[in-house]
N, C-alpha and C. Protein backbone atom coordinates (compact mmCIF):
# COMPACT_ATOMS: atom_id res chain seq x y z
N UNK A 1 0.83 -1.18 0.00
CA UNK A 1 0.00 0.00 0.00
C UNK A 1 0.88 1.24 0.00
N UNK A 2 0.38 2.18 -0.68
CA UNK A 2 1.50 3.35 -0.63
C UNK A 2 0.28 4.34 0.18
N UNK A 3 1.02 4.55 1.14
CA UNK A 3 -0.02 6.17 1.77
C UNK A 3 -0.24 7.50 1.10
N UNK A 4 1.16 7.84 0.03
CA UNK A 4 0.53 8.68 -0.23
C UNK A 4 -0.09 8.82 -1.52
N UNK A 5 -1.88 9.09 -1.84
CA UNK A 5 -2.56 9.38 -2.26
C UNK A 5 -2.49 10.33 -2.80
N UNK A 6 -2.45 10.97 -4.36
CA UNK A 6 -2.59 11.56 -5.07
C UNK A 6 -4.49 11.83 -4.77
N UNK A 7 -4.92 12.60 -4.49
CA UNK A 7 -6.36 12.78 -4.46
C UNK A 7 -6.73 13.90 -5.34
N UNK A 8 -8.30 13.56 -6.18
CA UNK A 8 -8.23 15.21 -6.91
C UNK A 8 -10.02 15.59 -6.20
N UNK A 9 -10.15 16.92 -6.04
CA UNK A 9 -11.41 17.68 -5.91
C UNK A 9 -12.31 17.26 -7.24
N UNK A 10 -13.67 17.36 -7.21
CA UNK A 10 -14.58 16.97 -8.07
C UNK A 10 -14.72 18.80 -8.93
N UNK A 11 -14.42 19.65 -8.53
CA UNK A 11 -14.81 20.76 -9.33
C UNK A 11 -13.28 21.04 -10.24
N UNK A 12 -12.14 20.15 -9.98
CA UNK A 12 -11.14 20.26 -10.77
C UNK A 12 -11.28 19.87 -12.18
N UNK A 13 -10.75 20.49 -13.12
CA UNK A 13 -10.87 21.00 -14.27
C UNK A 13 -9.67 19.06 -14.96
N UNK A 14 -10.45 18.76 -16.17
CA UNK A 14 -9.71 18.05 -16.34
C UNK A 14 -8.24 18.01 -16.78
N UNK A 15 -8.16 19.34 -17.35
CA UNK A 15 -6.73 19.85 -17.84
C UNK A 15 -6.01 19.86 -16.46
N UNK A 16 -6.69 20.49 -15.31
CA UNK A 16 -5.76 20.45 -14.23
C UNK A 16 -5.57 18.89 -13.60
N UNK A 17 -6.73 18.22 -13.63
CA UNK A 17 -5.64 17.08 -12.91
C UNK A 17 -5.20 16.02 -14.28
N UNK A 18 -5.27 16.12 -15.40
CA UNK A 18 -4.50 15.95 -15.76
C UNK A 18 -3.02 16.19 -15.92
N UNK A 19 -2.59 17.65 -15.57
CA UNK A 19 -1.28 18.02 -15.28
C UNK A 19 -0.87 17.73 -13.66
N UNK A 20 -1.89 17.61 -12.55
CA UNK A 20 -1.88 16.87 -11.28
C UNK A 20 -0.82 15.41 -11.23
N UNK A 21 -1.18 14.38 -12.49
CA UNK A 21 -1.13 13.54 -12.21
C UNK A 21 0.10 13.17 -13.64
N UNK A 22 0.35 13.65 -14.16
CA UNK A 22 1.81 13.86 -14.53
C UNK A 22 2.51 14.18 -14.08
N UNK A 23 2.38 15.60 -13.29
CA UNK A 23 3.44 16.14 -12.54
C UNK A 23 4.03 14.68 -11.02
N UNK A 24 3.00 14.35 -10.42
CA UNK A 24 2.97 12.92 -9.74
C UNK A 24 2.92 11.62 -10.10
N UNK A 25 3.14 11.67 -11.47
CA UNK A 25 3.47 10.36 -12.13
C UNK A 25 2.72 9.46 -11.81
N UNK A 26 1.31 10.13 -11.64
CA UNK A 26 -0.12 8.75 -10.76
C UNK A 26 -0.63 8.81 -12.37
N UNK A 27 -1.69 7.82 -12.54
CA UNK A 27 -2.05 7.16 -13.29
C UNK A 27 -3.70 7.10 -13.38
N UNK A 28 -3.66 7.87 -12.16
CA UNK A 28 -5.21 7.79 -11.61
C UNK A 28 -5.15 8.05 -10.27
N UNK A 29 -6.57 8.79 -9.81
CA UNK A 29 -6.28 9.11 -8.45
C UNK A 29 -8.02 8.99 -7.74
N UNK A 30 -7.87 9.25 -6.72
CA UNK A 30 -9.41 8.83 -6.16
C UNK A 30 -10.24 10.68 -5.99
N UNK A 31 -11.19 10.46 -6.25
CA UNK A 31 -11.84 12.13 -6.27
C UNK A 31 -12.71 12.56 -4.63
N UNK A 32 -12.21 12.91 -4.26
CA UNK A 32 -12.84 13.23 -2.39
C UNK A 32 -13.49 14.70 -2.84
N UNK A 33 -14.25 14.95 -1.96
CA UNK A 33 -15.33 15.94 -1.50
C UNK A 33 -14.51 16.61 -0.51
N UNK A 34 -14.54 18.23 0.10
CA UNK A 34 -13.56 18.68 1.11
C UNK A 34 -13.83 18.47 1.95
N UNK A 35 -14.79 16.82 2.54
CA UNK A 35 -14.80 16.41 4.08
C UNK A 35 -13.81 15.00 3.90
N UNK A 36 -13.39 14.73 2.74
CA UNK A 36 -12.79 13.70 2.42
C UNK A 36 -12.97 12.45 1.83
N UNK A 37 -14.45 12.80 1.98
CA UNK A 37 -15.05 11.47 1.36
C UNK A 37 -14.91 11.10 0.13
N UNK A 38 -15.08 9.95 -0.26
CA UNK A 38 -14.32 9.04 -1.67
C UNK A 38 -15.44 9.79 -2.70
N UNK A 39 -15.75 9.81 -4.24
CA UNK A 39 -16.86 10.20 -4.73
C UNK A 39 -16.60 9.49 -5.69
N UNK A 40 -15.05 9.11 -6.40
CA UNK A 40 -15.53 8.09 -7.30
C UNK A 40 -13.71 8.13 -7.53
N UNK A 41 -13.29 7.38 -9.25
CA UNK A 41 -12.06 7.41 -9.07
C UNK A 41 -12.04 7.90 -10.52
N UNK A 42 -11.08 8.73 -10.77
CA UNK A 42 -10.80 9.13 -12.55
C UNK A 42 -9.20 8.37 -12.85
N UNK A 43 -8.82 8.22 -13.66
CA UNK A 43 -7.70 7.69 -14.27
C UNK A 43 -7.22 8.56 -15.43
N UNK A 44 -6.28 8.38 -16.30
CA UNK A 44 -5.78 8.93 -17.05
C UNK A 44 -6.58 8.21 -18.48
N UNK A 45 -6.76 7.34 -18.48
CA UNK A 45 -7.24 6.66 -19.81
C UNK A 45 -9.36 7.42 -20.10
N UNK A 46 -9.68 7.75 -18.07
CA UNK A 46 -11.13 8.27 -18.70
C UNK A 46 -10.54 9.47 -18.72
N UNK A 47 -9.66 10.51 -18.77
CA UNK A 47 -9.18 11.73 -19.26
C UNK A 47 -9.09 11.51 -20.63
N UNK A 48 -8.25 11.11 -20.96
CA UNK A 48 -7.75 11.21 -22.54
C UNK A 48 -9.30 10.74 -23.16
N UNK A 49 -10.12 9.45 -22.66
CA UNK A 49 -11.11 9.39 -23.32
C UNK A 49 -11.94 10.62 -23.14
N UNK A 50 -12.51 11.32 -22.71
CA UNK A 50 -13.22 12.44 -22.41
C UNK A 50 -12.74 13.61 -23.14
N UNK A 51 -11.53 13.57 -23.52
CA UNK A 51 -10.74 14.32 -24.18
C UNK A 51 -10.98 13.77 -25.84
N UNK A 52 -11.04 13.03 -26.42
CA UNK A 52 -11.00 12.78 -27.19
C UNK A 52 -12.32 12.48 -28.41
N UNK A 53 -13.69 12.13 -27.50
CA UNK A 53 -14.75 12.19 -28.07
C UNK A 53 -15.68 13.93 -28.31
N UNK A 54 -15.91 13.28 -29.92
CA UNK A 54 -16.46 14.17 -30.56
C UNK A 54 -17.36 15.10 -29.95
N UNK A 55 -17.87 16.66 -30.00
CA UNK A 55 -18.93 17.02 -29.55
C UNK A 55 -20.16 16.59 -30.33
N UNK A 56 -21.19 16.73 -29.59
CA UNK A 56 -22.85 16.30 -29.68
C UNK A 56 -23.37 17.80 -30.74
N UNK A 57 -23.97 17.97 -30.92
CA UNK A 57 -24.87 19.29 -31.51
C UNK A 57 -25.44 19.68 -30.49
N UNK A 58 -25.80 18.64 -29.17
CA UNK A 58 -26.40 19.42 -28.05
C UNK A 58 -25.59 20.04 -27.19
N UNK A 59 -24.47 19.29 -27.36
CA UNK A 59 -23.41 20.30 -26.98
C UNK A 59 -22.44 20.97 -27.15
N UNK A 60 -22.80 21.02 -28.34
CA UNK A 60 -22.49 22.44 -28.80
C UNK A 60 -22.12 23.63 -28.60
N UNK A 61 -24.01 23.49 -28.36
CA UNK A 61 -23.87 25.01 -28.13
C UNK A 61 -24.48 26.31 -28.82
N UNK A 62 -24.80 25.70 -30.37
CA UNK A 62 -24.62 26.32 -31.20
C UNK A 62 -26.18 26.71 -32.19
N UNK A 63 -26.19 27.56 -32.46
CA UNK A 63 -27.57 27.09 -33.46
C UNK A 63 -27.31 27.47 -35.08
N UNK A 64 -27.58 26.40 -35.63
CA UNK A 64 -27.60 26.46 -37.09
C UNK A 64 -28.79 26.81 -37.75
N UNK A 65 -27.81 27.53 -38.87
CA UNK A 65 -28.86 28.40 -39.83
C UNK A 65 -28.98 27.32 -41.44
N UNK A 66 -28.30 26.38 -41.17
CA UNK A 66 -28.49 25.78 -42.59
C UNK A 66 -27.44 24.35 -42.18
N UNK A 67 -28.12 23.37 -43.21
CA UNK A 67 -27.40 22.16 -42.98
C UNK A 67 -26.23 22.21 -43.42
N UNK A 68 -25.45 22.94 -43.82
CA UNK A 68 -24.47 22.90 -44.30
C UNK A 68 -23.04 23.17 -43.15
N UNK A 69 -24.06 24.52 -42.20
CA UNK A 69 -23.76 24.34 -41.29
C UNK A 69 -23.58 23.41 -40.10
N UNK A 70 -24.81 23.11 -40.27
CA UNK A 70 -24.83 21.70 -39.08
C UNK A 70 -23.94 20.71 -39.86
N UNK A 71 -23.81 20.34 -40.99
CA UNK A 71 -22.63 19.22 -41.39
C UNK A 71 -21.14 19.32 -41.09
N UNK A 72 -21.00 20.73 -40.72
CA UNK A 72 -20.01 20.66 -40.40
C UNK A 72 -19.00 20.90 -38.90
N UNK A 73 -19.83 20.39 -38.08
CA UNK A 73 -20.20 20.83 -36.45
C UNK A 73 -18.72 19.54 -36.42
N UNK A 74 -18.41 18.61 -37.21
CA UNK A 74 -17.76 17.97 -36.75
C UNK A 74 -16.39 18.61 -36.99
N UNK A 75 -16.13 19.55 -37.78
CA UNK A 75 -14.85 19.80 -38.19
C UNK A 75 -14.65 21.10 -37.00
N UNK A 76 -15.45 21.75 -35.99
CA UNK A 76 -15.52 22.62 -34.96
C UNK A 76 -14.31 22.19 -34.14
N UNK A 77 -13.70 22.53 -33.71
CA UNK A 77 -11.94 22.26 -32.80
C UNK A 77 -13.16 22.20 -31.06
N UNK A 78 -12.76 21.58 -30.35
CA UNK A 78 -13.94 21.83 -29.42
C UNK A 78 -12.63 21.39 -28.14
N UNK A 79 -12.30 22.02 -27.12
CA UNK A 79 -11.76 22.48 -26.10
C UNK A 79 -12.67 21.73 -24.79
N UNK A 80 -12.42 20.54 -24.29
CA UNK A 80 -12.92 19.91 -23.32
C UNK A 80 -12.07 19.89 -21.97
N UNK A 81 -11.30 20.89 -22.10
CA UNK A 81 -10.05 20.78 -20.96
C UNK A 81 -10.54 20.78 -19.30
N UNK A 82 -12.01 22.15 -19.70
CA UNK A 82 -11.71 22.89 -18.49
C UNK A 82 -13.77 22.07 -18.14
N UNK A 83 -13.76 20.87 -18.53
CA UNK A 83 -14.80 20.22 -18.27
C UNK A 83 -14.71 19.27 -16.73
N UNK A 84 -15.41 19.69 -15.46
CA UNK A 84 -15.08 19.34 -13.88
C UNK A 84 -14.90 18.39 -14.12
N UNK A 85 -14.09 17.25 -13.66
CA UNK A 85 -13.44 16.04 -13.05
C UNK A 85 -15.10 15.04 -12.76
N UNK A 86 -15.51 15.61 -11.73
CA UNK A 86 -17.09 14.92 -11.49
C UNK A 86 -17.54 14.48 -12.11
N UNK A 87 -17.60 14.98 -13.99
CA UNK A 87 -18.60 14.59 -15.04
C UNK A 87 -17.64 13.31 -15.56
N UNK A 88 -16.49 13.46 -15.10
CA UNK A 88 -15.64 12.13 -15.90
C UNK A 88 -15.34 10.85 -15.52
N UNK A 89 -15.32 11.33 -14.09
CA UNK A 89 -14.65 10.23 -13.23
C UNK A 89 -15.91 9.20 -13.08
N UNK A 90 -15.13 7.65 -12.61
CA UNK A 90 -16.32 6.73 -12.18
C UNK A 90 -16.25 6.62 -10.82
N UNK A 91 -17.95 6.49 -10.71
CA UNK A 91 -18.21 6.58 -9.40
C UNK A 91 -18.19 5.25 -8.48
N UNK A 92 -17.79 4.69 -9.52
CA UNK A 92 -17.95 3.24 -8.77
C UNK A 92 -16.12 2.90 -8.31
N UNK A 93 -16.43 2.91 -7.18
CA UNK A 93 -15.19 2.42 -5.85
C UNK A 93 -15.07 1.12 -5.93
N UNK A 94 -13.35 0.69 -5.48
CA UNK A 94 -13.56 -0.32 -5.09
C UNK A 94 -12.67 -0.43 -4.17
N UNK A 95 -12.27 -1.06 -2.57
CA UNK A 95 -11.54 -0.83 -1.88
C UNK A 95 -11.31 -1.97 -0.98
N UNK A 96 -10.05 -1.74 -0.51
CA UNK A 96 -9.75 -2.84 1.12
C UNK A 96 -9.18 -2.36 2.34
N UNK A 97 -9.02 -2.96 3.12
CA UNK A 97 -8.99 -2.61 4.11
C UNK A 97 -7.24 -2.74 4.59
N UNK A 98 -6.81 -2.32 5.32
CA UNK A 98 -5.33 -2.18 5.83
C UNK A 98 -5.07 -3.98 5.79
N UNK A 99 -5.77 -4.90 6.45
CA UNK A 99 -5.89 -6.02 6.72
C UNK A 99 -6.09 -7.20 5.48
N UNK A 100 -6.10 -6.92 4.41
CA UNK A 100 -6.78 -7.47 2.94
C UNK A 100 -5.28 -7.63 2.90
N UNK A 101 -4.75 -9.23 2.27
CA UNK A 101 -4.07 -9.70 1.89
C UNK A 101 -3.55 -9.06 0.41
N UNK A 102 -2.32 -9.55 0.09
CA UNK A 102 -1.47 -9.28 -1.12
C UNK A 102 -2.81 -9.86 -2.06
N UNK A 103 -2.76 -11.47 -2.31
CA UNK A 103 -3.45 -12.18 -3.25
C UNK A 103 -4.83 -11.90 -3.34
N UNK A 104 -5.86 -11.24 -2.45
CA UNK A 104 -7.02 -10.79 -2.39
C UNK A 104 -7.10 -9.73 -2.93
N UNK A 105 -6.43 -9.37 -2.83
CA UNK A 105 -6.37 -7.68 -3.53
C UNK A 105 -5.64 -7.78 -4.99
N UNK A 106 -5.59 -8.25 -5.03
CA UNK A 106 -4.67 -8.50 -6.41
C UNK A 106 -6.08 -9.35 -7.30
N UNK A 107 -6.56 -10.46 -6.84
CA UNK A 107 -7.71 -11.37 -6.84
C UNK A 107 -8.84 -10.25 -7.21
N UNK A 108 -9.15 -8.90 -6.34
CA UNK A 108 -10.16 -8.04 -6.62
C UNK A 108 -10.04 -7.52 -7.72
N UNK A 109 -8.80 -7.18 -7.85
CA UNK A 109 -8.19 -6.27 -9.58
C UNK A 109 -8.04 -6.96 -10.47
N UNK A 110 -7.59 -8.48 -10.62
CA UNK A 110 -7.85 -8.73 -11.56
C UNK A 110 -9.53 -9.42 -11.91
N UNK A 111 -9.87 -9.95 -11.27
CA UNK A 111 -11.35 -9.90 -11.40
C UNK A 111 -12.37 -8.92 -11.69
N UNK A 112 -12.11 -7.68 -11.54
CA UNK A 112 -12.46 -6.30 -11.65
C UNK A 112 -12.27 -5.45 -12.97
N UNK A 113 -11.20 -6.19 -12.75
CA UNK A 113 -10.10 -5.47 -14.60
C UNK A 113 -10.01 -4.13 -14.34
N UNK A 114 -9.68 -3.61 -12.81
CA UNK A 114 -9.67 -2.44 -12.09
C UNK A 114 -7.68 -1.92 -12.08
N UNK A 115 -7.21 -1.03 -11.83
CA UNK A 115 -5.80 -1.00 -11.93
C UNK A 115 -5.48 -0.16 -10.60
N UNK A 116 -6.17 0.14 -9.96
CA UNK A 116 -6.50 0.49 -8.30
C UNK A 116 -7.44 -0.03 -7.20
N UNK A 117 -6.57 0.00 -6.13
CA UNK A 117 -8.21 -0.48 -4.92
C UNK A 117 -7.94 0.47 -4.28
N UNK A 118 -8.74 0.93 -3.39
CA UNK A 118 -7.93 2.42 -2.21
C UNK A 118 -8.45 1.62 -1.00
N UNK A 119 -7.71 1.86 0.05
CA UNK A 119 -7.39 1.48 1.19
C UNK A 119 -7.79 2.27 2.11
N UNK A 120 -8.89 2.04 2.86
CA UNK A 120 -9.59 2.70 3.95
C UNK A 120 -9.39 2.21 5.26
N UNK A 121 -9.23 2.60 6.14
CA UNK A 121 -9.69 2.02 7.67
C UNK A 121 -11.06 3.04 8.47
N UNK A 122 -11.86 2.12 8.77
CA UNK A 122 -13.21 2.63 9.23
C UNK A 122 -13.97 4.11 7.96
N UNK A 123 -13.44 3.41 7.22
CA UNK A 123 -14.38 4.13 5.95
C UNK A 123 -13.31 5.71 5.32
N UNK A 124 -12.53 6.01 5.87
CA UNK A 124 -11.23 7.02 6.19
C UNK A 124 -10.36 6.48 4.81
N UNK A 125 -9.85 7.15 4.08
CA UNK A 125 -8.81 7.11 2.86
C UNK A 125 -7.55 7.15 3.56
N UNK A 126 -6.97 5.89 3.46
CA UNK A 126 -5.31 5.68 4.23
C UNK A 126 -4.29 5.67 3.14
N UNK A 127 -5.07 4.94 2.16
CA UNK A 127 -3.46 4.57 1.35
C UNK A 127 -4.27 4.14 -0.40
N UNK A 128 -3.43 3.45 -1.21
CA UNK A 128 -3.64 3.15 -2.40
C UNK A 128 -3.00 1.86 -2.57
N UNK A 129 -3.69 0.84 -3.35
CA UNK A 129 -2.91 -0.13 -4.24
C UNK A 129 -2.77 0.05 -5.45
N UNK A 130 -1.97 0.01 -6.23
CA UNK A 130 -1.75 -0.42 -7.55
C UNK A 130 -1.43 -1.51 -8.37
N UNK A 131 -2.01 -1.47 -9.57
CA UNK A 131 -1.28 -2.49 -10.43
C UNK A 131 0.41 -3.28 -10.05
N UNK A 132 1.02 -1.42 -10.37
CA UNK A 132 2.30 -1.55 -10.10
C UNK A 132 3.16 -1.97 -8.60
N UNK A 133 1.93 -1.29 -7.92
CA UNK A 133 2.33 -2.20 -6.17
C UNK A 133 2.48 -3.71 -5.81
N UNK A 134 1.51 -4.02 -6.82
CA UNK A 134 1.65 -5.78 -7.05
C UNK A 134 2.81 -5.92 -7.66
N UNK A 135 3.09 -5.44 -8.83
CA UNK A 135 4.06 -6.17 -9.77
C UNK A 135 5.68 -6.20 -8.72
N UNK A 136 5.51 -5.12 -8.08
CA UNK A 136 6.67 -4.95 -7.07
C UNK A 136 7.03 -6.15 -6.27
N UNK A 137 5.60 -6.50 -5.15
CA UNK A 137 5.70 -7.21 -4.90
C UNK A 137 6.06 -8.78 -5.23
N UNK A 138 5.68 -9.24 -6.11
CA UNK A 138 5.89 -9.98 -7.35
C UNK A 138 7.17 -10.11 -7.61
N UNK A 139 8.15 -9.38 -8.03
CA UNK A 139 9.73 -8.75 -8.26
C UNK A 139 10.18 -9.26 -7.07
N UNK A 140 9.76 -8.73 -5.66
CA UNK A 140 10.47 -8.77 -4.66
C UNK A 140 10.54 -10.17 -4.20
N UNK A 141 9.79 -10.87 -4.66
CA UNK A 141 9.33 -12.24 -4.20
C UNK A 141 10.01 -13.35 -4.89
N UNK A 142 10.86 -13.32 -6.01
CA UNK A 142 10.59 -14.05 -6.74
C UNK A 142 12.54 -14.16 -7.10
């Protein structure tokens, strides 16, 4: 488990924790509320995806005066940077406890096809697992 937690705010801008989590070389981080509580987890892969899909016509924005216009809503450059963290991240948690074994936790992620668990005691954000925390272990073992 590593304690320290890269955590991001839900009104953070995705451009910002995307540069959050480069600058910290995290991969993903868990999204808390300012009482601390968990709200969901974003990663770098639902950034870049969020980043990367097309805009809607509904969101737009825009109103067209002719189809010619509207045909070409796709070629619009559209700036999703500064879109809150909240709308991206998933809300679905998954976690263990200080006490949760190497192979159980490892057992949850890969069963999960998850690449984090976060580590609570009495419901409290203590620490993080990773993919890469396993593979360590793994290395160290072997």
């Amino acid at each position: 488990m590593n304690p320290d937690v890269v955590c991001v705010d839900p009104e953070m801008t995705v451009q910002e924790v995307k540069s959050l989590l480069a600058a910290r070389g995290a991969g993903g981080a868990p999204v808390v509320d300012e009482t601390g509580r968990v709200l969901g987890v974003v990663s770098l892969s639902d950034l870049l995806r969020h980043s990367s899909q097309r805009v809607s016509v509904a969101d737009s924005g825009q109103f067209f005066t002719s189809m010619d216009e509207y045909r070409e809503l796709e070629t619009i450059p559209t700036d999703r940077s500064d879109t809150p963290v909240e709308k991206v991240m998933n809300p679905q948690v998954f976690s263990v406890t200080r006490d949760t074994g190497v192979a159980v936790a490892a057992n949850i992620m890969r069963e999960r096809r998850i690449h984090r668990l976060l580590v609570t005691d009495k419901g409290s954000l203590v620490g993080i697992v990773t993919a890469f925390d396993l593979l360590r272990v793994v290395e160290e073992n072997c």
